[in-house]
C-alpha atoms as a PDB file:
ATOM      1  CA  UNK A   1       7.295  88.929  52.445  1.00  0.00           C
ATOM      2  CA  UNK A   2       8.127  85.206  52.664  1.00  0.00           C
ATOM      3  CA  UNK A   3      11.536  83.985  52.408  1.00  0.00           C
ATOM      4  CA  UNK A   4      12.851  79.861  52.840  1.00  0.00           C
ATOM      5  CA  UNK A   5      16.193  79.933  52.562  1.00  0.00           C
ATOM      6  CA  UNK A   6      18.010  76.353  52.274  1.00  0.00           C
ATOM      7  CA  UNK A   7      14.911  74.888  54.585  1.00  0.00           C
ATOM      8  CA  UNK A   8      15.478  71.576  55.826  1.00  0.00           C
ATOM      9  CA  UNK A   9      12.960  69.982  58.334  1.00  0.00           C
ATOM     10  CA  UNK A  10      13.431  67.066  60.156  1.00  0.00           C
ATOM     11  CA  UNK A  11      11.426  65.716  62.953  1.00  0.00           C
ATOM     12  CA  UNK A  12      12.721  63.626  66.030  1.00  0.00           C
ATOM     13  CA  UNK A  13      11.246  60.500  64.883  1.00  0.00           C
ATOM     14  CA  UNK A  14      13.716  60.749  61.766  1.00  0.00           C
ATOM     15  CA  UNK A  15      10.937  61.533  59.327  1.00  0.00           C
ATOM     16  CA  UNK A  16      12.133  64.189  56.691  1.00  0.00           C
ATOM     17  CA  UNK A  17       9.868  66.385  55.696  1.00  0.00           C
ATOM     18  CA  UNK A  18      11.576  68.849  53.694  1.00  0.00           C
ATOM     19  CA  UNK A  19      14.936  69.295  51.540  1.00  0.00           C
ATOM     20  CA  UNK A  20      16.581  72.221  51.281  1.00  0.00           C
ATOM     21  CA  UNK A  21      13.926  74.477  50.462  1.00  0.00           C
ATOM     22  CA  UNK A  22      14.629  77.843  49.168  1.00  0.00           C
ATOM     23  CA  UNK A  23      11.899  80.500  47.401  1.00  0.00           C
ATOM     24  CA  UNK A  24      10.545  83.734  48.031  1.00  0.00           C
ATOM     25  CA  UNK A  25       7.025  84.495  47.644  1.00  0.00           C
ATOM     26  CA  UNK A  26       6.099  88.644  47.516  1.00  0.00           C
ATOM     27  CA  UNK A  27       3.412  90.271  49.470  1.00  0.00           C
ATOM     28  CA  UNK A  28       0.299  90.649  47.638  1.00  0.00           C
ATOM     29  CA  UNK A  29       0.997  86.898  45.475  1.00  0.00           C
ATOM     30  CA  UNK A  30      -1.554  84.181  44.992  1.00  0.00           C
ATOM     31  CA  UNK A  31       0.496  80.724  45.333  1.00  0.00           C
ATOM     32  CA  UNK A  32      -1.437  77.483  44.958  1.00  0.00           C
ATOM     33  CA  UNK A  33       1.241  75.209  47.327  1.00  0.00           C
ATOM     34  CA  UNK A  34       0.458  71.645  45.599  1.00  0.00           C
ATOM     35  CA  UNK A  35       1.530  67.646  46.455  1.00  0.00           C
ATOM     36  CA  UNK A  36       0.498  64.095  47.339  1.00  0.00           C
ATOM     37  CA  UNK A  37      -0.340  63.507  50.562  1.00  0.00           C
ATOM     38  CA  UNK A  38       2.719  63.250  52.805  1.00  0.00           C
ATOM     39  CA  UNK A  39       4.953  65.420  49.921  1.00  0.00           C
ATOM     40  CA  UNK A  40       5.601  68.034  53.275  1.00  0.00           C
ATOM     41  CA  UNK A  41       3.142  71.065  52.565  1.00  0.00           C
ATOM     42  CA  UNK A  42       1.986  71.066  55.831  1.00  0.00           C
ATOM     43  CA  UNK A  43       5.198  71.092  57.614  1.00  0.00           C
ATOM     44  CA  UNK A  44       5.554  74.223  54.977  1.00  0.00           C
ATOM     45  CA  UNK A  45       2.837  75.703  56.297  1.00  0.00           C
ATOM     46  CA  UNK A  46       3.646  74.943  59.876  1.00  0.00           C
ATOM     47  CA  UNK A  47       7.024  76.597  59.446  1.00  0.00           C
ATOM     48  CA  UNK A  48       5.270  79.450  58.356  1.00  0.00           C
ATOM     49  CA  UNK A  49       3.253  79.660  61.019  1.00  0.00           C
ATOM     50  CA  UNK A  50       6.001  79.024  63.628  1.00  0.00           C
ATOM     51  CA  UNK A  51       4.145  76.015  64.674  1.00  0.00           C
ATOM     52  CA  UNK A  52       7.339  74.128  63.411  1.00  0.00           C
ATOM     53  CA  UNK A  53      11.124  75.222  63.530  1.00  0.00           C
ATOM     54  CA  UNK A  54      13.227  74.488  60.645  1.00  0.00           C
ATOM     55  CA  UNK A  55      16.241  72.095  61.564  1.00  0.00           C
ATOM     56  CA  UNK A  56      18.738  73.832  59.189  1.00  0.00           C
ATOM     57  CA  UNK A  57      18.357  77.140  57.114  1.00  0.00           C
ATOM     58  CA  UNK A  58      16.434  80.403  57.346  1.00  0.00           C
ATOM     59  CA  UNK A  59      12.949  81.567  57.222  1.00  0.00           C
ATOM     60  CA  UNK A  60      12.077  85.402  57.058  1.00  0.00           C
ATOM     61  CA  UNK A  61       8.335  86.595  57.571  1.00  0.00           C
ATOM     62  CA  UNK A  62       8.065  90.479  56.498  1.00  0.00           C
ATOM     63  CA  UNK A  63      12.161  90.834  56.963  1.00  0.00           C
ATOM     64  CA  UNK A  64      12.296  88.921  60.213  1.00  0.00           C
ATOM     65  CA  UNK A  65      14.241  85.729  60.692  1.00  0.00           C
ATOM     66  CA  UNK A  66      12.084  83.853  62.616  1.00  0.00           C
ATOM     67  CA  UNK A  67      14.701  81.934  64.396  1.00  0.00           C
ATOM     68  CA  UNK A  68      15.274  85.187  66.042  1.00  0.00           C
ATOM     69  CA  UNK A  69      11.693  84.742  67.906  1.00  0.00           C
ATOM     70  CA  UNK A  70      11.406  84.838  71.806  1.00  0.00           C
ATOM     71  CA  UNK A  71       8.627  82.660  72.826  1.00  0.00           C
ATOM     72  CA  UNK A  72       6.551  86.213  73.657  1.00  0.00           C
ATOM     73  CA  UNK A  73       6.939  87.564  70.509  1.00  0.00           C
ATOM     74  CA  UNK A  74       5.409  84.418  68.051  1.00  0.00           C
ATOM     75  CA  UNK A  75       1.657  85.322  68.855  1.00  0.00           C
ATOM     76  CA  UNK A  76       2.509  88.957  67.069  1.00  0.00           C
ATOM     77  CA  UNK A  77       3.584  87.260  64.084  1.00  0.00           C
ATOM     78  CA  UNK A  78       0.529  85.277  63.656  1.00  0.00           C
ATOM     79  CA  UNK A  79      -1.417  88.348  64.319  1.00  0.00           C
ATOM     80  CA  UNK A  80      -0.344  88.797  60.344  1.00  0.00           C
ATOM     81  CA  UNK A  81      -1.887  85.725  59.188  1.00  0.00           C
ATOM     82  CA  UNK A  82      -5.552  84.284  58.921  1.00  0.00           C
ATOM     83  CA  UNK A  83      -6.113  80.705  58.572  1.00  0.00           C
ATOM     84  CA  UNK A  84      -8.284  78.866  56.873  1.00  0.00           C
ATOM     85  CA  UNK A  85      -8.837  74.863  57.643  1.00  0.00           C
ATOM     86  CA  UNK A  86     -10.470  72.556  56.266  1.00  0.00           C
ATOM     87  CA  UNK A  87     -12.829  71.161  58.948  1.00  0.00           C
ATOM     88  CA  UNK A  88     -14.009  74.660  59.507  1.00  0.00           C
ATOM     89  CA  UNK A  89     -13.143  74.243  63.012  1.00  0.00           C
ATOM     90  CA  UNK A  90     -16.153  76.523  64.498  1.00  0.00           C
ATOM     91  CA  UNK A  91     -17.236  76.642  68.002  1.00  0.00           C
ATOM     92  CA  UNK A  92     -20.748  75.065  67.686  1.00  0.00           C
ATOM     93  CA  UNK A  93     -22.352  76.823  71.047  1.00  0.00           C
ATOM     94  CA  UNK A  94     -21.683  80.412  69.546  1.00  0.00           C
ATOM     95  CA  UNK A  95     -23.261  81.975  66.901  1.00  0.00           C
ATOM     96  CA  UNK A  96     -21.813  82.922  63.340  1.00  0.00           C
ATOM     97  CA  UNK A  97     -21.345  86.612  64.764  1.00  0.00           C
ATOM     98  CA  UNK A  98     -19.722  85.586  68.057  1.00  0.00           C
ATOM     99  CA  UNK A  99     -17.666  82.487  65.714  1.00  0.00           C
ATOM    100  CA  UNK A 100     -15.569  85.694  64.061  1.00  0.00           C
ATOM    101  CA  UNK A 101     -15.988  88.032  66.834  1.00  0.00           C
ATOM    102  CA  UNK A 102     -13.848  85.714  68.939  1.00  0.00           C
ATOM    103  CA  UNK A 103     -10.666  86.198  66.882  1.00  0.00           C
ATOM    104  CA  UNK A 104     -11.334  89.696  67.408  1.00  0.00           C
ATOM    105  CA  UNK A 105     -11.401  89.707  70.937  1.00  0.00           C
ATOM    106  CA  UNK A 106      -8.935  87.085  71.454  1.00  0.00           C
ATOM    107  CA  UNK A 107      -6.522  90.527  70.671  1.00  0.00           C
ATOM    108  CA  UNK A 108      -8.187  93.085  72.720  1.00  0.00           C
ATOM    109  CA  UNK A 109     -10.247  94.285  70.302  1.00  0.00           C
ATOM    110  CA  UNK A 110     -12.573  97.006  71.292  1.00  0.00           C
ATOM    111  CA  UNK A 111     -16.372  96.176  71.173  1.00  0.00           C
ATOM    112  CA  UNK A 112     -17.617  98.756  68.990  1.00  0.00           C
ATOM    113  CA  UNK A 113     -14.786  97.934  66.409  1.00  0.00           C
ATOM    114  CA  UNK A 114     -16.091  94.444  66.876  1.00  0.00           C
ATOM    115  CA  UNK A 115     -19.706  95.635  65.992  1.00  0.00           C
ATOM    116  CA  UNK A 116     -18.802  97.508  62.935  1.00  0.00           C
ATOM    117  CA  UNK A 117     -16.170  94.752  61.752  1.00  0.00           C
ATOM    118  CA  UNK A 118     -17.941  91.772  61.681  1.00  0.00           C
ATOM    119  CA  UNK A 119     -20.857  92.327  59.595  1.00  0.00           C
ATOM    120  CA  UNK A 120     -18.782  94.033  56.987  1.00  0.00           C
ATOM    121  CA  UNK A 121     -16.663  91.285  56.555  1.00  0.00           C
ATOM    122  CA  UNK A 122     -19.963  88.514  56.888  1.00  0.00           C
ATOM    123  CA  UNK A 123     -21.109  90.788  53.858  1.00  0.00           C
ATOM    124  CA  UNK A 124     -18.361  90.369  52.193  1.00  0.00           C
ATOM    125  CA  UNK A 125     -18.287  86.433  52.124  1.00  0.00           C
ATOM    126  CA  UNK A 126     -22.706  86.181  51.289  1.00  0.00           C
ATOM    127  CA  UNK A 127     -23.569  85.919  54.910  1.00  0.00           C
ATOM    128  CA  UNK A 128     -24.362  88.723  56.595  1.00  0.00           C
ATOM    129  CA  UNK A 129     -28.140  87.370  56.998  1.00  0.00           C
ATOM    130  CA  UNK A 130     -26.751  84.421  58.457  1.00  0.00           C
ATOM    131  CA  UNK A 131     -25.376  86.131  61.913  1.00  0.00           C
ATOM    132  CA  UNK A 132     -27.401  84.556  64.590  1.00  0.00           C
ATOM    133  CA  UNK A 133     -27.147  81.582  63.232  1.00  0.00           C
ATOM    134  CA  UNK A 134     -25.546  78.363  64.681  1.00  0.00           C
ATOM    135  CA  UNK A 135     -23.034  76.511  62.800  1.00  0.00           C
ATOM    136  CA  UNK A 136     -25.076  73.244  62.443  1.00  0.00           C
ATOM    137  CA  UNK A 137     -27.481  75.745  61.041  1.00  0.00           C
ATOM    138  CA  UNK A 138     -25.634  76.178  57.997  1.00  0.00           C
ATOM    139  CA  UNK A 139     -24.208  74.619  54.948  1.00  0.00           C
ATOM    140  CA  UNK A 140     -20.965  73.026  54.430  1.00  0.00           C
ATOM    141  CA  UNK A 141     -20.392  76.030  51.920  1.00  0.00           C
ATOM    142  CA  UNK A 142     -21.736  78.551  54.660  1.00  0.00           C
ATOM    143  CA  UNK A 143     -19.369  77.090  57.370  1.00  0.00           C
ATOM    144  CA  UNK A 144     -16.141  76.968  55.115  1.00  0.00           C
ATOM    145  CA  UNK A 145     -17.381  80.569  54.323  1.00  0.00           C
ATOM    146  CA  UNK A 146     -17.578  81.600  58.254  1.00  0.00           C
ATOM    147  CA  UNK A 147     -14.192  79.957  58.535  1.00  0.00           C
ATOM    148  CA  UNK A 148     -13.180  82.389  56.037  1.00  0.00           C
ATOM    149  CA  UNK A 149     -14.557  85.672  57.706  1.00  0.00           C
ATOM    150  CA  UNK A 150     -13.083  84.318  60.771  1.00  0.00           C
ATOM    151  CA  UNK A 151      -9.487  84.777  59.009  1.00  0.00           C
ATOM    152  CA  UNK A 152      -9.843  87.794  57.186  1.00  0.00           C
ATOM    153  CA  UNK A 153     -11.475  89.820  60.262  1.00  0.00           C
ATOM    154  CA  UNK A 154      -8.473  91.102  61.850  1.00  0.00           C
ATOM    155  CA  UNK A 155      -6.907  92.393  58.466  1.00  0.00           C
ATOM    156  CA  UNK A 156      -4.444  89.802  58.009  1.00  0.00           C
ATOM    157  CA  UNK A 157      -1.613  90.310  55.920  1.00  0.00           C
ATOM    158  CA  UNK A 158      -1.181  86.656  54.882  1.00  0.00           C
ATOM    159  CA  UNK A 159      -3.918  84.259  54.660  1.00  0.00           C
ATOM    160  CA  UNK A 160      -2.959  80.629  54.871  1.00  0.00           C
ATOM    161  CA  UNK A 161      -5.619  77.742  53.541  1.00  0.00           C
ATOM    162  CA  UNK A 162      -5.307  74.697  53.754  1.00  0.00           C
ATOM    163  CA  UNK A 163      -7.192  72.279  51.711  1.00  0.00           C
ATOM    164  CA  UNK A 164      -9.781  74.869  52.137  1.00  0.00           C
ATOM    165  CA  UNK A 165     -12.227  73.286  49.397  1.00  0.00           C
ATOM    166  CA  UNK A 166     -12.156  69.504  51.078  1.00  0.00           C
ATOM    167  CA  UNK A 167     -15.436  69.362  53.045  1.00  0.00           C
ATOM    168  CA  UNK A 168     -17.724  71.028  49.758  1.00  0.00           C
ATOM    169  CA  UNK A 169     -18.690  70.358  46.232  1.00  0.00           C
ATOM    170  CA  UNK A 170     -17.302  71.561  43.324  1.00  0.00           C
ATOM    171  CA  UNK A 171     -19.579  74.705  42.867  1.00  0.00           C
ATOM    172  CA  UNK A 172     -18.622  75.975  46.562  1.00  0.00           C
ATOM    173  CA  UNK A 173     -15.413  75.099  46.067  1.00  0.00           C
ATOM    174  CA  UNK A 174     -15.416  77.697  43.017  1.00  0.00           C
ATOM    175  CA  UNK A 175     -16.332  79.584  44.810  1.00  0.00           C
ATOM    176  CA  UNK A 176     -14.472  80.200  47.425  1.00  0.00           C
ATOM    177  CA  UNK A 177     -11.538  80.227  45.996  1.00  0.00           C
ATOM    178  CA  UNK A 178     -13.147  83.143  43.654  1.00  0.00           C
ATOM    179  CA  UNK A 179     -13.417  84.583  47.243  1.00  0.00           C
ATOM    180  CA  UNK A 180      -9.873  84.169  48.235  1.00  0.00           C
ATOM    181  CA  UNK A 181      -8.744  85.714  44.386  1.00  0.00           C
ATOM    182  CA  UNK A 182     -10.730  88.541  45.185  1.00  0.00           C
ATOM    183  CA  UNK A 183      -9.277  89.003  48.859  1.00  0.00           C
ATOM    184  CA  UNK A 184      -5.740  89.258  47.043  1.00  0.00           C
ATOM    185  CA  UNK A 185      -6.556  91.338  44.513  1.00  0.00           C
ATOM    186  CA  UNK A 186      -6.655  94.004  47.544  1.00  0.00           C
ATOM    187  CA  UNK A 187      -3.158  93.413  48.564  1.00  0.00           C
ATOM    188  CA  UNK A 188      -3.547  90.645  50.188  1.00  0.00           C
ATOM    189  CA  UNK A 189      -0.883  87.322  50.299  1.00  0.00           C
ATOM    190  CA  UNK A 190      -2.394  84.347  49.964  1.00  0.00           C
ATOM    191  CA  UNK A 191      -1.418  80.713  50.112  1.00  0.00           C
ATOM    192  CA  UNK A 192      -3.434  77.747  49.477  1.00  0.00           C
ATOM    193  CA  UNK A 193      -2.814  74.469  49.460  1.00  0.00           C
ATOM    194  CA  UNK A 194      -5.114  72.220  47.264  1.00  0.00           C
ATOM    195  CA  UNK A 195      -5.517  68.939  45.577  1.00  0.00           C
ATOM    196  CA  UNK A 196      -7.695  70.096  43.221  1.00  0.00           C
ATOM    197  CA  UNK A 197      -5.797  70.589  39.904  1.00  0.00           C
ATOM    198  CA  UNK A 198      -9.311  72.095  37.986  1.00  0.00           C
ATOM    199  CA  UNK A 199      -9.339  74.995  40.059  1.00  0.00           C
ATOM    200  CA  UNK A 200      -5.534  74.970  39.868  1.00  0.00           C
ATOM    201  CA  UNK A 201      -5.967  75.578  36.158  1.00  0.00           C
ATOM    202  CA  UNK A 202      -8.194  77.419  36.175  1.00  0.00           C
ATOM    203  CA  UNK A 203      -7.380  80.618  38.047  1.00  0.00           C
ATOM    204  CA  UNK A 204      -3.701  80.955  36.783  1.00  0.00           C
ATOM    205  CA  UNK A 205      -1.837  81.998  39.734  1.00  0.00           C
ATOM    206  CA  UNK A 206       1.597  80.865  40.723  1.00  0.00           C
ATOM    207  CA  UNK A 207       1.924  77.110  41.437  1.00  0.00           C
ATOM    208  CA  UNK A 208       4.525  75.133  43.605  1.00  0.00           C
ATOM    209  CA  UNK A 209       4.820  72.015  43.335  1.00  0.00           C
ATOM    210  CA  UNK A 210       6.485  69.833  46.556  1.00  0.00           C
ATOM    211  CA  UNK A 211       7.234  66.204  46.149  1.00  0.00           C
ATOM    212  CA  UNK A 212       8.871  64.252  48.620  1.00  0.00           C
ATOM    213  CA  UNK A 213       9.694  67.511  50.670  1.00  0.00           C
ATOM    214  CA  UNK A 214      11.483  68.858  47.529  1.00  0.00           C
ATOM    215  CA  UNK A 215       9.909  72.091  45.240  1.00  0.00           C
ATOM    216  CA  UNK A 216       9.777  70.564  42.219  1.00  0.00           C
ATOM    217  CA  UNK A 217       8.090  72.797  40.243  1.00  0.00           C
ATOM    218  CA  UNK A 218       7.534  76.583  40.985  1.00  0.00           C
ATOM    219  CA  UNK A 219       5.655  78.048  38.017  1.00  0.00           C
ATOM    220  CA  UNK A 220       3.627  81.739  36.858  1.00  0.00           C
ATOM    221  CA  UNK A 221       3.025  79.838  33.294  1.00  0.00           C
ATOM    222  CA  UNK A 222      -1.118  80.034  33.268  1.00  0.00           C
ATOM    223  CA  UNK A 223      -0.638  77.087  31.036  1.00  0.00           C
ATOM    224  CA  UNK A 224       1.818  74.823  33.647  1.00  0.00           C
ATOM    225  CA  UNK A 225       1.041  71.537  34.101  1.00  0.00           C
ATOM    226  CA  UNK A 226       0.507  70.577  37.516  1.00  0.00           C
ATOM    227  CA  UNK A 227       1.965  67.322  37.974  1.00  0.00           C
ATOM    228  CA  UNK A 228       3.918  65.136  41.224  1.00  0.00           C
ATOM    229  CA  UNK A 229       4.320  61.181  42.376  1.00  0.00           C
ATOM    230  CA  UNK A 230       1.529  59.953  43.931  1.00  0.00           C
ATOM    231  CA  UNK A 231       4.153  56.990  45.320  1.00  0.00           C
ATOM    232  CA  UNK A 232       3.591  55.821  48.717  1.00  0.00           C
ATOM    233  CA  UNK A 233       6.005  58.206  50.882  1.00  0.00           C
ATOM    234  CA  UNK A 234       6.072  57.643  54.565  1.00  0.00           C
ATOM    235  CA  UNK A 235       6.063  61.478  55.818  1.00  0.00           C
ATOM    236  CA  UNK A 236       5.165  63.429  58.134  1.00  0.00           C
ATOM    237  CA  UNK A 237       2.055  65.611  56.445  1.00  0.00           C
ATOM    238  CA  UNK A 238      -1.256  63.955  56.467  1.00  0.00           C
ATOM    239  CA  UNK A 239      -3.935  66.099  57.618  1.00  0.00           C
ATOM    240  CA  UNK A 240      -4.510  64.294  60.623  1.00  0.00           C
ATOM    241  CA  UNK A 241      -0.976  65.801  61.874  1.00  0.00           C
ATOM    242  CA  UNK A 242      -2.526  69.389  62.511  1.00  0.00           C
ATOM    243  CA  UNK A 243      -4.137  68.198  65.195  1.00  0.00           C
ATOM    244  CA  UNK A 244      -1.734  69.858  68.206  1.00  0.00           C
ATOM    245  CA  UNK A 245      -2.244  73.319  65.883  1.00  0.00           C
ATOM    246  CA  UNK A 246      -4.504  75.921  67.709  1.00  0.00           C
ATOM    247  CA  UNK A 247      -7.710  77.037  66.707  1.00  0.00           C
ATOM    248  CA  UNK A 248      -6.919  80.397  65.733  1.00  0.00           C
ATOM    249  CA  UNK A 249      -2.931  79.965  65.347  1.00  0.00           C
ATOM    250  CA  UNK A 250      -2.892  83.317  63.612  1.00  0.00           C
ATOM    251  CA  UNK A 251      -3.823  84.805  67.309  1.00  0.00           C
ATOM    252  CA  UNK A 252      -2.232  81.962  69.403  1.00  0.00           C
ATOM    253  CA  UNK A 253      -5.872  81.699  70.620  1.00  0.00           C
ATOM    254  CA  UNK A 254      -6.479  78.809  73.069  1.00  0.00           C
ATOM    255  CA  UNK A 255     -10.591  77.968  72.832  1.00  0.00           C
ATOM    256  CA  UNK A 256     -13.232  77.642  75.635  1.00  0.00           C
ATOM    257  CA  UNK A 257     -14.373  74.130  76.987  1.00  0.00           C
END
């Protein structure tokens, strides 16, 4: 499904982000992708996404080597992958229908699929009552949740969160990544990255551990200690740096005004 093979990443202001990378995560795995802040797991995730380009080794998405891409041909990978953020990132003027609809018709999709798609998959995160609502209307919880249907509605094979339990409490946060457990537990690959160690613990799925844009740790031992260096590290992974990511980067969607 996903393989690194001897990833380095280095950006043009010198900053290394990564070091010689190399795992392969199957289709259908839960991996918790853990670190201090700057340790390079969103440059990870960027190189998954093609959002980043890896300065020396190989990645392969679903036995393609991405540095085999033409420029046309990114936007159909992504069409494999649902993201999740952290800030939500909903369009406030539209509705919670029209919020998930919009990834559908960002590829083409016809209206009546649209019609029957979206309030399955509202039903299946708790808010299918919650349609015509606005996002300000909701909760944090509710939002994070939208954000969610939003990823899963065109059938990803991969879905990609990051820090997807920042913005709620602790009970949410259970939540949804009881959610995202039971997504995979259809087939579905998902990645998550996450500071929170409980929840780590707690659901027992594969953990890797990046420090310092190293894997340090890459355990399936329910009883692994999650650990890494909280040391100052100047890199290149805060959260601010998703900024120039698109909305919908798993559609290459560009959003309205």
């Amino acid at each position: 499904m996903i393989d690194f093979e001897n990833v380095s990443k280095t950006y043009p202001n010198g900053t290394h982000a990564l070091y010689d990378v190399t795992l392969h995560i199957d289709k259908g795995e839960f991996v918790f992708i853990v670190g201090a802040s700057g340790a390079g797991k969103s440059t990870f995730l960027k190189l998954i996404m093609h959002e980043e380009t890896p300065t020396s080794g190989e990645i392969v998405i679903n036995g393609k080597k991405t540095s085999k891409l033409k420029r046309r041909e990114v936007p159909y990978l992504r069409r494999h992958m649902g993201i999740v953020f952290q800030d939500f990132r909903l369009i406030e003027k539209m509705n919670v229908f029209d919020n998930v609809a919009f990834a559908m018709r960002a590829v083409g999709e016809r209206t009546a699929t649209i019609r029957k798609r979206v309030p399955y998959v509202l039903d299946l995160v708790g808010l299918k009552d919650k349609m015509r609502d606005k996002p300000s209307e909701l909760s944090g919880g509710e939002q994070q949740r939208v954000s969610l249907a939003r990823a899963l509605v065109n059938n990803p094979e991969i879905i990609i969160a990051d820090e997807p339990t920042g913005n709620v409490d602790p009970e949410m946060s259970h939540e949804i990544i009881e959610l995202l457990n039971e997504i995979n537990a259809k087939g579905t690959t998902v990645l998550v990255v996450t500071h929170e160690h409980e929840l780590v613990r707690e659901f027992h799925q594969r953990v890797i551990t990046i420090d310092h844009g190293r894997v340090i740790a890459d355990t399936k031992d329910k009883n692994a200690h999650v650990h890494y260096s909280d040391d100052d590290y100047d890199g290149y992974d805060d959260y601010e740096d998703y900024d120039d990511v698109p909305q919908y980067p798993d559609n290459a969607v560009v959003l309205p005004d």
